[in-house]
N, C-alpha and C. Protein backbone atom coordinates (compact mmCIF):
# COMPACT_ATOMS: atom_id res chain seq x y z
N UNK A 1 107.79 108.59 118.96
CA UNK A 1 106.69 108.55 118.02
C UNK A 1 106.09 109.94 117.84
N UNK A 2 106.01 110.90 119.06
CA UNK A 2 105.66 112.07 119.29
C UNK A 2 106.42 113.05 117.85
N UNK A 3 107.63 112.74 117.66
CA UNK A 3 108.26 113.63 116.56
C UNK A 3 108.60 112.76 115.36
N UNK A 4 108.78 111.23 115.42
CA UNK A 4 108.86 110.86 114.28
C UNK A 4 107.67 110.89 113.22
N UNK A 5 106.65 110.55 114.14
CA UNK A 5 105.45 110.58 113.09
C UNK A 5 105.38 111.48 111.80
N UNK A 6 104.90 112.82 112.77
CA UNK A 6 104.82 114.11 111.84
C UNK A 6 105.84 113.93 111.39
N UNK A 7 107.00 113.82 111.24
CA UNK A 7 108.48 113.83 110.26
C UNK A 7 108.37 112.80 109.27
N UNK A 8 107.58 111.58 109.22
CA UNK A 8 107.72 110.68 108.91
C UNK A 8 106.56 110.76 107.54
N UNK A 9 105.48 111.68 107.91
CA UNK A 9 104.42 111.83 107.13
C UNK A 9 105.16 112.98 106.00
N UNK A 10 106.10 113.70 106.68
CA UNK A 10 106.30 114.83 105.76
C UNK A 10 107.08 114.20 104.66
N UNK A 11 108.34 113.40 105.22
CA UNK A 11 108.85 112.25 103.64
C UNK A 11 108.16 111.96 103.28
N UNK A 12 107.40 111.54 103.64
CA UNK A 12 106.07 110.17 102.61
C UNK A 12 105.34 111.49 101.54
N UNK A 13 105.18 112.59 101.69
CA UNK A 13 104.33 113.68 101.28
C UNK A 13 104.99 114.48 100.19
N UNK A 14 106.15 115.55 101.04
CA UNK A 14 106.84 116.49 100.39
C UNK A 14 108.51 116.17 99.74
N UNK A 15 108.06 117.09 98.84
CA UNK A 15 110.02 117.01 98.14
C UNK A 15 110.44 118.09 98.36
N UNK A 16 111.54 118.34 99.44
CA UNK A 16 112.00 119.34 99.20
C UNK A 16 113.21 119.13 99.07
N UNK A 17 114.61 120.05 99.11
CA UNK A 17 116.25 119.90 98.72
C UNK A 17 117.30 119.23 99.13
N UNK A 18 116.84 119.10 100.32
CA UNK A 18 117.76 118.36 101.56
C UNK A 18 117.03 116.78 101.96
N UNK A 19 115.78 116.96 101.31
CA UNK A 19 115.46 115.63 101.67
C UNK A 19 116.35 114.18 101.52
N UNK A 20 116.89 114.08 100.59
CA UNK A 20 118.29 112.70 100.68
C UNK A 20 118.99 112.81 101.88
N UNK A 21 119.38 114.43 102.11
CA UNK A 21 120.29 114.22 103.49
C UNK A 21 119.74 114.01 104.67
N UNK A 22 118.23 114.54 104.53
CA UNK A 22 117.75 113.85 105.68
C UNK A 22 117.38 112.22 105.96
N UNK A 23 117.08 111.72 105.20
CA UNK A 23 116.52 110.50 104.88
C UNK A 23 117.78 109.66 105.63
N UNK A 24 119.02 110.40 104.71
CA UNK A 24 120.50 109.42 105.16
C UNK A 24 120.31 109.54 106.72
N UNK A 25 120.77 110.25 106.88
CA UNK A 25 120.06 110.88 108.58
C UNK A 25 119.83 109.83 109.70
N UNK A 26 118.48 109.60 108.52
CA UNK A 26 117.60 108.83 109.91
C UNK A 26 117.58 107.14 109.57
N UNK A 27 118.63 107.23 108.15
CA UNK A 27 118.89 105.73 108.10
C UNK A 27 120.45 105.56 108.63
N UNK A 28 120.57 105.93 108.92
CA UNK A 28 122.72 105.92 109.65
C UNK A 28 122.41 105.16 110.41
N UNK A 29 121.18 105.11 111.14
CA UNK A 29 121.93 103.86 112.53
C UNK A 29 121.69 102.49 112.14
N UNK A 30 120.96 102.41 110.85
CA UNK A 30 121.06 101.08 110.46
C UNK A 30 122.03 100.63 109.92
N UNK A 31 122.99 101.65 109.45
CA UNK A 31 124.30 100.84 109.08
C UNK A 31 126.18 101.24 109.18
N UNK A 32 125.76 101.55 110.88
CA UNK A 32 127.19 101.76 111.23
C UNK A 32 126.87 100.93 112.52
N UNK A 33 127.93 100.68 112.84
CA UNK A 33 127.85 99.88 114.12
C UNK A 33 127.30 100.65 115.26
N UNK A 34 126.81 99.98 115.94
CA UNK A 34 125.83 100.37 116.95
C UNK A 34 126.66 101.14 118.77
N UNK A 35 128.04 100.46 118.82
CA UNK A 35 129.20 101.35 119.01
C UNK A 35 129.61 102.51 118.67
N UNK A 36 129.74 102.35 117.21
CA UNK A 36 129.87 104.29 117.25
C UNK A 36 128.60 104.74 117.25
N UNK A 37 127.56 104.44 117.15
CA UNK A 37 126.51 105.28 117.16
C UNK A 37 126.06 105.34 118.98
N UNK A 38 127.06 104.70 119.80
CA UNK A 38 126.80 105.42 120.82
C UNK A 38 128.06 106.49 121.51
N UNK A 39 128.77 106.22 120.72
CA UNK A 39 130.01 107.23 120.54
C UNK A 39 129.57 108.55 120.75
N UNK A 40 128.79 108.36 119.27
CA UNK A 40 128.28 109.90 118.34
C UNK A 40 127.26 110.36 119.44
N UNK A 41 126.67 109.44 119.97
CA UNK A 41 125.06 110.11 121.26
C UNK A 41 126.45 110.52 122.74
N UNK A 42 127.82 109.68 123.00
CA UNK A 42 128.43 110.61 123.92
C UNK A 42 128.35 111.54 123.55
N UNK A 43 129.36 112.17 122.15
CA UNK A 43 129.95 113.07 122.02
C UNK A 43 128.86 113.91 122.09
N UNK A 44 128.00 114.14 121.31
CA UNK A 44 126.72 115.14 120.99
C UNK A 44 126.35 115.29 121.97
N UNK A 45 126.43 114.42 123.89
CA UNK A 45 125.67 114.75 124.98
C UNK A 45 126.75 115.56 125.51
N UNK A 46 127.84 115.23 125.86
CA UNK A 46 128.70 115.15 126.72
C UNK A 46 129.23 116.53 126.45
N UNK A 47 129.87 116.93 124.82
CA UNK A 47 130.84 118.15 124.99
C UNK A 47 130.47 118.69 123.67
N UNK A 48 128.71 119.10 123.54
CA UNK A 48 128.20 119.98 122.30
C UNK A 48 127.59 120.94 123.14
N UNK A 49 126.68 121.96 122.32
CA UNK A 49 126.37 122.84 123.18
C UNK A 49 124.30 122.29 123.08
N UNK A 50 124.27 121.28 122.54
CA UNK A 50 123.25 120.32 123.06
C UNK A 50 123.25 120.03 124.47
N UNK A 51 124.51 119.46 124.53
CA UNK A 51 124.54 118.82 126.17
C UNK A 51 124.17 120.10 126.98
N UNK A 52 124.78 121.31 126.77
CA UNK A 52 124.32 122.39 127.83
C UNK A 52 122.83 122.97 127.66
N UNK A 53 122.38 122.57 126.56
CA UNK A 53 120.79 122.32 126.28
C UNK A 53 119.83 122.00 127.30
N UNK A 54 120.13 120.62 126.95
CA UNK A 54 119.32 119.67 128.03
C UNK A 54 119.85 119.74 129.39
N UNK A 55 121.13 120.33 129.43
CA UNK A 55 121.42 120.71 131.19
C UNK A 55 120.58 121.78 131.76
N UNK A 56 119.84 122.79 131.46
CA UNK A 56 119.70 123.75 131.56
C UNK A 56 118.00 123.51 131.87
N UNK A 57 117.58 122.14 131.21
CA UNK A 57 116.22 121.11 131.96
C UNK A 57 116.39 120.23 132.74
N UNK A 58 117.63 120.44 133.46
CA UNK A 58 118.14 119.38 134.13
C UNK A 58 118.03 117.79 133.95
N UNK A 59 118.36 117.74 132.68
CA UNK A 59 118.32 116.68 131.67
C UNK A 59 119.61 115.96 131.93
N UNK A 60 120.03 114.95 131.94
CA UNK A 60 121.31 114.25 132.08
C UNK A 60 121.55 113.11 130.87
N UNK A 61 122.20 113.25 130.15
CA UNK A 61 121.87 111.91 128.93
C UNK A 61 122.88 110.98 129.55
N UNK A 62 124.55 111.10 129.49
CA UNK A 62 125.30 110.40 130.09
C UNK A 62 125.33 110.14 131.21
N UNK A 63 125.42 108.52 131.25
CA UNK A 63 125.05 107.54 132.59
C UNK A 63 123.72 107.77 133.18
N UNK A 64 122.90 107.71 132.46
CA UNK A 64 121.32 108.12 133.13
C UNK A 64 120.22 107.08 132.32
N UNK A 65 119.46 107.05 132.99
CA UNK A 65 118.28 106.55 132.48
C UNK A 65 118.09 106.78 130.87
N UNK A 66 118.05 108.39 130.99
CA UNK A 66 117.74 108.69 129.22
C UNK A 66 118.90 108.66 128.66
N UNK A 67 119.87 108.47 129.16
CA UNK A 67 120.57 107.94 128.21
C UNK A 67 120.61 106.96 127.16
N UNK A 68 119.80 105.84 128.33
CA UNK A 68 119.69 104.61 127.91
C UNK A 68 118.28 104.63 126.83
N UNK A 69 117.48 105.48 126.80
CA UNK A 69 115.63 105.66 126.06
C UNK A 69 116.78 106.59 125.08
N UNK A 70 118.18 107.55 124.88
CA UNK A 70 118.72 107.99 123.53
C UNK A 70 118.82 106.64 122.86
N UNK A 71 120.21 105.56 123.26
CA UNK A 71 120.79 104.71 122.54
C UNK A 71 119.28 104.46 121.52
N UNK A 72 118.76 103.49 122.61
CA UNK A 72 117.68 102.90 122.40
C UNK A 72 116.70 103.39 121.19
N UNK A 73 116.14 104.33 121.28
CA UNK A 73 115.86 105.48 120.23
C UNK A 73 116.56 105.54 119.06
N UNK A 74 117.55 106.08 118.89
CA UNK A 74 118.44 106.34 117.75
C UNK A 74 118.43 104.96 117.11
N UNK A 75 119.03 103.93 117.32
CA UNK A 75 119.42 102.33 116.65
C UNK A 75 117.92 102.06 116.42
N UNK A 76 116.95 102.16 116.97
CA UNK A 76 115.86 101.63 116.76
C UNK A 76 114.62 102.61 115.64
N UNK A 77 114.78 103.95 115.74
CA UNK A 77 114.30 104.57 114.74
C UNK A 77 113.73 104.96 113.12
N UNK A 78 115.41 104.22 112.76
CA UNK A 78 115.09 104.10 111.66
C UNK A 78 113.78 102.78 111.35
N UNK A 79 113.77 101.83 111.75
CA UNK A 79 112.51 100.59 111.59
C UNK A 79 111.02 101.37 111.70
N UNK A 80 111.07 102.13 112.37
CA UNK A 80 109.94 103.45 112.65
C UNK A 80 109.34 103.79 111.65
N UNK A 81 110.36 105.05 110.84
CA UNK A 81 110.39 105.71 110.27
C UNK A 81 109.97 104.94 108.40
N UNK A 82 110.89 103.88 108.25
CA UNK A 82 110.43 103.44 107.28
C UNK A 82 109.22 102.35 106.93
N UNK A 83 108.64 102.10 108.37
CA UNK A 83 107.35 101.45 108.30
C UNK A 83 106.22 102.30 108.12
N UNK A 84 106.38 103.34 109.68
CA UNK A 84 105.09 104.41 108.95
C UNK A 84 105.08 105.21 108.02
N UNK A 85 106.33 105.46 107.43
CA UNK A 85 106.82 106.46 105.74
C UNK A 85 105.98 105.58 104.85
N UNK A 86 106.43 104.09 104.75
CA UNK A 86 105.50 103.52 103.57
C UNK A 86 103.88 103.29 103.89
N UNK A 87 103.81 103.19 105.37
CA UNK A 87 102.07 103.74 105.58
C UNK A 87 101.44 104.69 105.11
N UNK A 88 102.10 105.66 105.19
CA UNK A 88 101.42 107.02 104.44
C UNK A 88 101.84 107.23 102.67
N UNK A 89 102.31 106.37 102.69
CA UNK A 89 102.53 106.35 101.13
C UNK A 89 101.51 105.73 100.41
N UNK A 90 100.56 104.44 101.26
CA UNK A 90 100.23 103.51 100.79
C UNK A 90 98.45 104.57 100.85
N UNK A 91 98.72 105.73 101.48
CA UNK A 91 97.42 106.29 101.32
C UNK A 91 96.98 107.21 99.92
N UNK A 92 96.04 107.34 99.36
CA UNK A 92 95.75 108.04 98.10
C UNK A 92 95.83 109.26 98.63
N UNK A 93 96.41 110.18 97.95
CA UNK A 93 96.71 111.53 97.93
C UNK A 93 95.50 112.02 98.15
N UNK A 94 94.64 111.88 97.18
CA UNK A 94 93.25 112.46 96.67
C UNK A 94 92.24 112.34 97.92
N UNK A 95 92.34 111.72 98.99
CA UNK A 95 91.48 111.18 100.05
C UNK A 95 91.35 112.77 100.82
N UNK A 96 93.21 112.77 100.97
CA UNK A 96 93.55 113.96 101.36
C UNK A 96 93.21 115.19 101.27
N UNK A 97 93.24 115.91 99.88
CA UNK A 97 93.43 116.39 98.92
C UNK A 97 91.43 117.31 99.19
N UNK A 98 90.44 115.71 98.90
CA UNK A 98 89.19 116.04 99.17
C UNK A 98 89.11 116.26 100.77
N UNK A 99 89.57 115.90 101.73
CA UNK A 99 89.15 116.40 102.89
C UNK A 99 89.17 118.24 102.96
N UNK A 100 90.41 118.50 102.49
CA UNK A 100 90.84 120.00 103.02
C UNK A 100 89.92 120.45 101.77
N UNK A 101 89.61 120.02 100.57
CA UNK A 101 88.83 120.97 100.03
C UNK A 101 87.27 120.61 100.45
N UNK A 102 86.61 119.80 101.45
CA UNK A 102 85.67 120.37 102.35
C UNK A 102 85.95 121.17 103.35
N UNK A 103 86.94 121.72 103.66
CA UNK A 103 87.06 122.07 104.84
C UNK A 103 88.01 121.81 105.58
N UNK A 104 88.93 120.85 106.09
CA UNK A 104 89.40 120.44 106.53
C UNK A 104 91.14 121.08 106.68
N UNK A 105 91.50 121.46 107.87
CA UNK A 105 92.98 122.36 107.68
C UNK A 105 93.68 121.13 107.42
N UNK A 106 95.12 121.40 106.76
CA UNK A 106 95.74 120.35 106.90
C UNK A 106 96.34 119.32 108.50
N UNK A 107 96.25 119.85 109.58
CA UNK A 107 96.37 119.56 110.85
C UNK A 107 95.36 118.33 111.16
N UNK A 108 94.02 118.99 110.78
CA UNK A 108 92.73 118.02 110.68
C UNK A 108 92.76 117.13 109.85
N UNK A 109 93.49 117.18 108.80
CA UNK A 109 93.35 116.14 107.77
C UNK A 109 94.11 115.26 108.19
N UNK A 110 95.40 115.40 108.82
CA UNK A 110 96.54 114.92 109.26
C UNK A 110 96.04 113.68 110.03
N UNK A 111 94.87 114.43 111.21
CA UNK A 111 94.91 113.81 112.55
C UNK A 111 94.04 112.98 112.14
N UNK A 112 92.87 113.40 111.87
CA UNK A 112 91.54 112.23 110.89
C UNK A 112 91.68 111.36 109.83
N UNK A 113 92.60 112.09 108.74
CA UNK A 113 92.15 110.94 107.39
C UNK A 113 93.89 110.16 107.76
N UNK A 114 94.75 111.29 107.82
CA UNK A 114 96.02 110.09 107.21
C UNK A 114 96.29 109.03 108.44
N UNK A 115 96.45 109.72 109.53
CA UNK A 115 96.76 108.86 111.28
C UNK A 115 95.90 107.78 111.14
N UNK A 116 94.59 107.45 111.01
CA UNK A 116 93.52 106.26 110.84
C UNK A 116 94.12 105.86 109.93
N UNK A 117 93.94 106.30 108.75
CA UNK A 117 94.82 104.80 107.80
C UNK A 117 95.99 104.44 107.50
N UNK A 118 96.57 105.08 108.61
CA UNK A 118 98.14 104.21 108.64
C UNK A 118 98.24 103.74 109.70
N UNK A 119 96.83 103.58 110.68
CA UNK A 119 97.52 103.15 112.18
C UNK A 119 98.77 102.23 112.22
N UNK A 120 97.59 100.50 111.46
CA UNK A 120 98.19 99.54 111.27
C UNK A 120 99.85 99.75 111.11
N UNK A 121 100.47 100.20 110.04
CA UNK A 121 101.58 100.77 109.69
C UNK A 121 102.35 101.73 111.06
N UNK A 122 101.54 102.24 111.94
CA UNK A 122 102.32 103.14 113.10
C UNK A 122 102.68 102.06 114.05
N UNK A 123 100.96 101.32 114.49
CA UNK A 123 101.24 100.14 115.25
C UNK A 123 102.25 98.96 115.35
N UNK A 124 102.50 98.49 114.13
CA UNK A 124 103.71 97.67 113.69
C UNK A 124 104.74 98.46 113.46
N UNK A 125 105.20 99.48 113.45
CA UNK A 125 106.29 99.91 113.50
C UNK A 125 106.75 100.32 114.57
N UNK A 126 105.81 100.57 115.68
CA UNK A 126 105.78 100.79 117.05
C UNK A 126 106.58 99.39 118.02
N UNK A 127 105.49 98.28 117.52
CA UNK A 127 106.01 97.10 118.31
C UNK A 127 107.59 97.01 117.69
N UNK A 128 108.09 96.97 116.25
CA UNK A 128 109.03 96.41 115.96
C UNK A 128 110.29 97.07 116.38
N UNK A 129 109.96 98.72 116.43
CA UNK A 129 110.73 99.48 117.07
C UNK A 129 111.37 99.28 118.81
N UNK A 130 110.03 98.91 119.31
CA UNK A 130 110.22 98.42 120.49
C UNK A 130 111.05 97.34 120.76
N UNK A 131 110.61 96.31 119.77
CA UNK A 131 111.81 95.39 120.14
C UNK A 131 113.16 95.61 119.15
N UNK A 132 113.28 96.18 118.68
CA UNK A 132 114.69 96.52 118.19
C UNK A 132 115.63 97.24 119.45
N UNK A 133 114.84 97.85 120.20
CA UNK A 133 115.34 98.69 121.16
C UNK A 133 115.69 97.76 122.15
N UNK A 134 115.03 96.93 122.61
CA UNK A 134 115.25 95.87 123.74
C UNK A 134 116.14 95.14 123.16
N UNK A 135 116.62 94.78 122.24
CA UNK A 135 117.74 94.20 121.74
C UNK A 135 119.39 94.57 121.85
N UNK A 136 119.08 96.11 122.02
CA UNK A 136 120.45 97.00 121.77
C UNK A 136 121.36 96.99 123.34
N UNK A 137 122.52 96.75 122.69
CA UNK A 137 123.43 96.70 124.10
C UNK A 137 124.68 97.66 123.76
N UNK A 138 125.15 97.28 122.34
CA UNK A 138 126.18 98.37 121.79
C UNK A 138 126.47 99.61 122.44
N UNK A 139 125.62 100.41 121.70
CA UNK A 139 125.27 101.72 121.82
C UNK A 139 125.29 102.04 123.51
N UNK A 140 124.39 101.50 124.09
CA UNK A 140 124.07 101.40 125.67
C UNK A 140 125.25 101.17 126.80
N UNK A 141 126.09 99.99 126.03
CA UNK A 141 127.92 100.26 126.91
C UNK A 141 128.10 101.52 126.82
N UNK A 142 128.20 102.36 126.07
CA UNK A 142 129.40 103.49 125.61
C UNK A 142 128.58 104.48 125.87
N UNK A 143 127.08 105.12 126.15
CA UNK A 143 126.28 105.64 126.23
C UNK A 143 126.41 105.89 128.36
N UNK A 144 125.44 104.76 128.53
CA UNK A 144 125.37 104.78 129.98
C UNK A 144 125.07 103.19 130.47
N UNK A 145 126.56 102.64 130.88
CA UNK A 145 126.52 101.70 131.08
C UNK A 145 126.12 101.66 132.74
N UNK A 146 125.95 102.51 133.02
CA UNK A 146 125.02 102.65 134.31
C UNK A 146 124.14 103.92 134.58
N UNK A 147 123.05 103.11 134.66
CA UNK A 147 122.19 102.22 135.11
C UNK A 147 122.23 100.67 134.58
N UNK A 148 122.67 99.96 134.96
CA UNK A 148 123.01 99.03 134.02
C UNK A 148 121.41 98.30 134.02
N UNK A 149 121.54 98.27 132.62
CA UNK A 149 120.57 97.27 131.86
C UNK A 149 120.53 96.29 131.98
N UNK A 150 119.53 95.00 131.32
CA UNK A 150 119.29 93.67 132.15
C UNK A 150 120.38 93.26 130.86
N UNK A 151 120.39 94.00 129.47
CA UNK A 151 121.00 93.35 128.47
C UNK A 151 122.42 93.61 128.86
N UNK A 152 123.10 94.47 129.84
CA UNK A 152 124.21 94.95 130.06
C UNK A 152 124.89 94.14 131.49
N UNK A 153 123.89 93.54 132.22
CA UNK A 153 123.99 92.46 133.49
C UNK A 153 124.04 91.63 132.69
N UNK A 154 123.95 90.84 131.45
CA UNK A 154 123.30 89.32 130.83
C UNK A 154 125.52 89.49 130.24
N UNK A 155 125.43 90.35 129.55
CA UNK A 155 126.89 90.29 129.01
C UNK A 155 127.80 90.51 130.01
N UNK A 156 127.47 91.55 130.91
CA UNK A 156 128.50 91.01 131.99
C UNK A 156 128.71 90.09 132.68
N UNK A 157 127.48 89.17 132.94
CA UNK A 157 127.84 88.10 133.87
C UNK A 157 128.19 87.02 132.62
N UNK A 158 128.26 87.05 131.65
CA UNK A 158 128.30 85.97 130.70
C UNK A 158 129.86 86.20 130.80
N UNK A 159 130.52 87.14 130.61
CA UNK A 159 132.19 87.92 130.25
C UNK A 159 133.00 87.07 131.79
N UNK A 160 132.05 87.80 132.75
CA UNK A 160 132.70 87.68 133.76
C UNK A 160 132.56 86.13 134.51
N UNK A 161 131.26 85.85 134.59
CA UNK A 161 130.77 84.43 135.56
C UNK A 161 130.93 83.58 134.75
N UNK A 162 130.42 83.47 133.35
CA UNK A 162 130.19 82.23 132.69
C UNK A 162 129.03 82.25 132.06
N UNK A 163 128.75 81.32 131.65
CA UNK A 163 127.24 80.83 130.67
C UNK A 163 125.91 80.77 131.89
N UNK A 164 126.25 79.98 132.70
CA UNK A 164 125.36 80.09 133.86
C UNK A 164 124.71 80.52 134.24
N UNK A 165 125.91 81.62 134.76
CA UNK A 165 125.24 82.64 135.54
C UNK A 165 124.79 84.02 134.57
N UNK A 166 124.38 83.95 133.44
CA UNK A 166 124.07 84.73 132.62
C UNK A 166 122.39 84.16 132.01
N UNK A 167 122.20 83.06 132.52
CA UNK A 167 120.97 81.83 132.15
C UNK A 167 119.75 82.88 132.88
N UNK A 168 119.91 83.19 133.63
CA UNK A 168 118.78 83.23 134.64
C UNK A 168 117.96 84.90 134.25
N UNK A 169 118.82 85.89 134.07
CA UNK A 169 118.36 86.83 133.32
C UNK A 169 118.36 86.80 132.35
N UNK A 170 118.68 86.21 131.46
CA UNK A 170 118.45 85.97 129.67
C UNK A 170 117.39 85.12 129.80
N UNK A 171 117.20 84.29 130.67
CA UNK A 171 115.52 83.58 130.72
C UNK A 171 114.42 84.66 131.22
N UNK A 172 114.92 85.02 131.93
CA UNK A 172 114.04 86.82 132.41
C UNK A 172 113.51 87.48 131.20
N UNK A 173 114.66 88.25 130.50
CA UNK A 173 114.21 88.92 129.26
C UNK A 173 113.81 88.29 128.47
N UNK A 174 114.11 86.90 128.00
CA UNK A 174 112.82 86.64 127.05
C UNK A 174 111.76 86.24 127.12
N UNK A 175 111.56 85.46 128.55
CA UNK A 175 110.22 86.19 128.77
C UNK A 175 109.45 87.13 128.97
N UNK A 176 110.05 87.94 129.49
CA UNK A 176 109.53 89.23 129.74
C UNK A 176 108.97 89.99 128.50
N UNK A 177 110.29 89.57 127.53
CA UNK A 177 110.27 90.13 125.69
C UNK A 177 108.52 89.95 125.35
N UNK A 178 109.08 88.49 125.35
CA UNK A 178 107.52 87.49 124.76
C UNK A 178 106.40 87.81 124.81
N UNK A 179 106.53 88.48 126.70
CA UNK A 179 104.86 88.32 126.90
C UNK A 179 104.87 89.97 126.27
N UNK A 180 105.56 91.23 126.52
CA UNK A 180 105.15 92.09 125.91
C UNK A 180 104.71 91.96 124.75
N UNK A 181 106.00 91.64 123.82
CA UNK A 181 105.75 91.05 122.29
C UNK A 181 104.08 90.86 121.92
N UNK A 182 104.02 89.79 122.81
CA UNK A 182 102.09 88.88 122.45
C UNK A 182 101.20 89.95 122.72
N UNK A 183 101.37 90.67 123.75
CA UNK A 183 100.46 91.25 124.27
C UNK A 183 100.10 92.64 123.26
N UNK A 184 101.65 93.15 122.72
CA UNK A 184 101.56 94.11 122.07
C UNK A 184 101.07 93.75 120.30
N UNK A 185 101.29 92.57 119.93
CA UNK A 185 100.89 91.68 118.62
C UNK A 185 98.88 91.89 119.02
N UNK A 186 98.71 91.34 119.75
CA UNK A 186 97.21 91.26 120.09
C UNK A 186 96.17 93.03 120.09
N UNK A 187 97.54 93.33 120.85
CA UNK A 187 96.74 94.75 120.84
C UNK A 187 96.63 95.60 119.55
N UNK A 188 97.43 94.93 118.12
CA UNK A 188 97.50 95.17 116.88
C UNK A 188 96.29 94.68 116.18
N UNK A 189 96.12 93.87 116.78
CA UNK A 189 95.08 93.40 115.94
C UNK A 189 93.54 93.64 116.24
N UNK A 190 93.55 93.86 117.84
CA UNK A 190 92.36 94.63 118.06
C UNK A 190 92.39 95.57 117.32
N UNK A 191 92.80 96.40 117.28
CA UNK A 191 92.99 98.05 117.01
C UNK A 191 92.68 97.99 115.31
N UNK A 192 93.36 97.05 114.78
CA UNK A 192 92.75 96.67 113.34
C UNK A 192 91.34 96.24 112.96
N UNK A 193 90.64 95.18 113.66
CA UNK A 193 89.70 94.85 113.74
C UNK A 193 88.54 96.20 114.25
N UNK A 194 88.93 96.97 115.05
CA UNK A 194 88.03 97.78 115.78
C UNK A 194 88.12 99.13 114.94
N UNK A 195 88.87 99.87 114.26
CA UNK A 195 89.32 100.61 113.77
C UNK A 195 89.28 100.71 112.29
């Protein structure tokens, strides 16, 4: 959210040349399989000069934790991006426009006028993102299938044990889903109400 936001406000805002190619960009993981798009997060970790990037913060993407917060990320992003893009769309220019001509840098305008009236729009794109991410297993085999995930224990024991023995953590995660889900639905609506 830390980098989509601001990226997300700048589509909703500016035209500049490359904008289609970016846009495609950050809509690709909605429509290639979720397999190669953890292909594409090996390759780019494993043998780019990215990977010696994040080595150098002693960063590990393959078979690691963040590996699993990349997949997760990437497949789930785009839902992000085009919820809070049409949040800030849905704001009047001119709101804007009059802040900075009282005063206001565009940074300030950013953080005060546009961030408040798109919470709603960040907030729901936040939860939905979230659970798009808890959904993803694709990407997460081919990525870092260890640490293994509860969604990556649920298909293995389903492959390997049976229906059964796959019952007991798939009853896990959706509850677990649920109560976040509610909890994070509720905390939407405070934040609307209060805000």
């Amino acid at each position: 959210m830390l980098f989509a936001t601001p990226l997300t406000y700048m589509l909703a805002r500016r035209d500049f040349k490359l904008k289609p190619v970016l846009e495609s960009l950050l809509e690709l993981p909605m429509v290639i399989p979720h397999t190669v798009a953890g292909i594409a997060i090996l390759l780019a970790f494993s043998i780019s000069p990215l990977s010696q990037l994040f080595r150098l913060f002693g960063i590990e993407i393959i078979d690691s934790f963040w590996g699993i917060i990349t997949a997760m990320a990437y497949v789930s992003s785009p839902i992000y991006v085009g919820i809070v893009r049409s949040g800030f769309e849905s704001i009047d220019k001119n709101v804007e426009h009059i802040a900075m001509t009282l005063g206001a840098s565009p940074l300030k305008t950013f953080l005060t006028i546009s961030i408040p009236l798109a919470l709603k729009h960040i907030v729901t794109g936040a939860i939905l993102t979230w659970a798009r991410a808890v959904s993803e297993i694709g990407a997460i085999l081919i990525v870092a299938y260890f640490p293994k995930t509860i969604q990556v224990l649920i298909l293995e024991k389903f492959l390997t044990e049976g229906l059964w023995s796959a019952l007991a953590p798939s009853t896990l995660l959706l509850l677990i889903t649920l109560l976040v889900f509610t909890l994070c639905k509720l905390l939407a609506r405070w934040i609307e109400c209060h805000l």
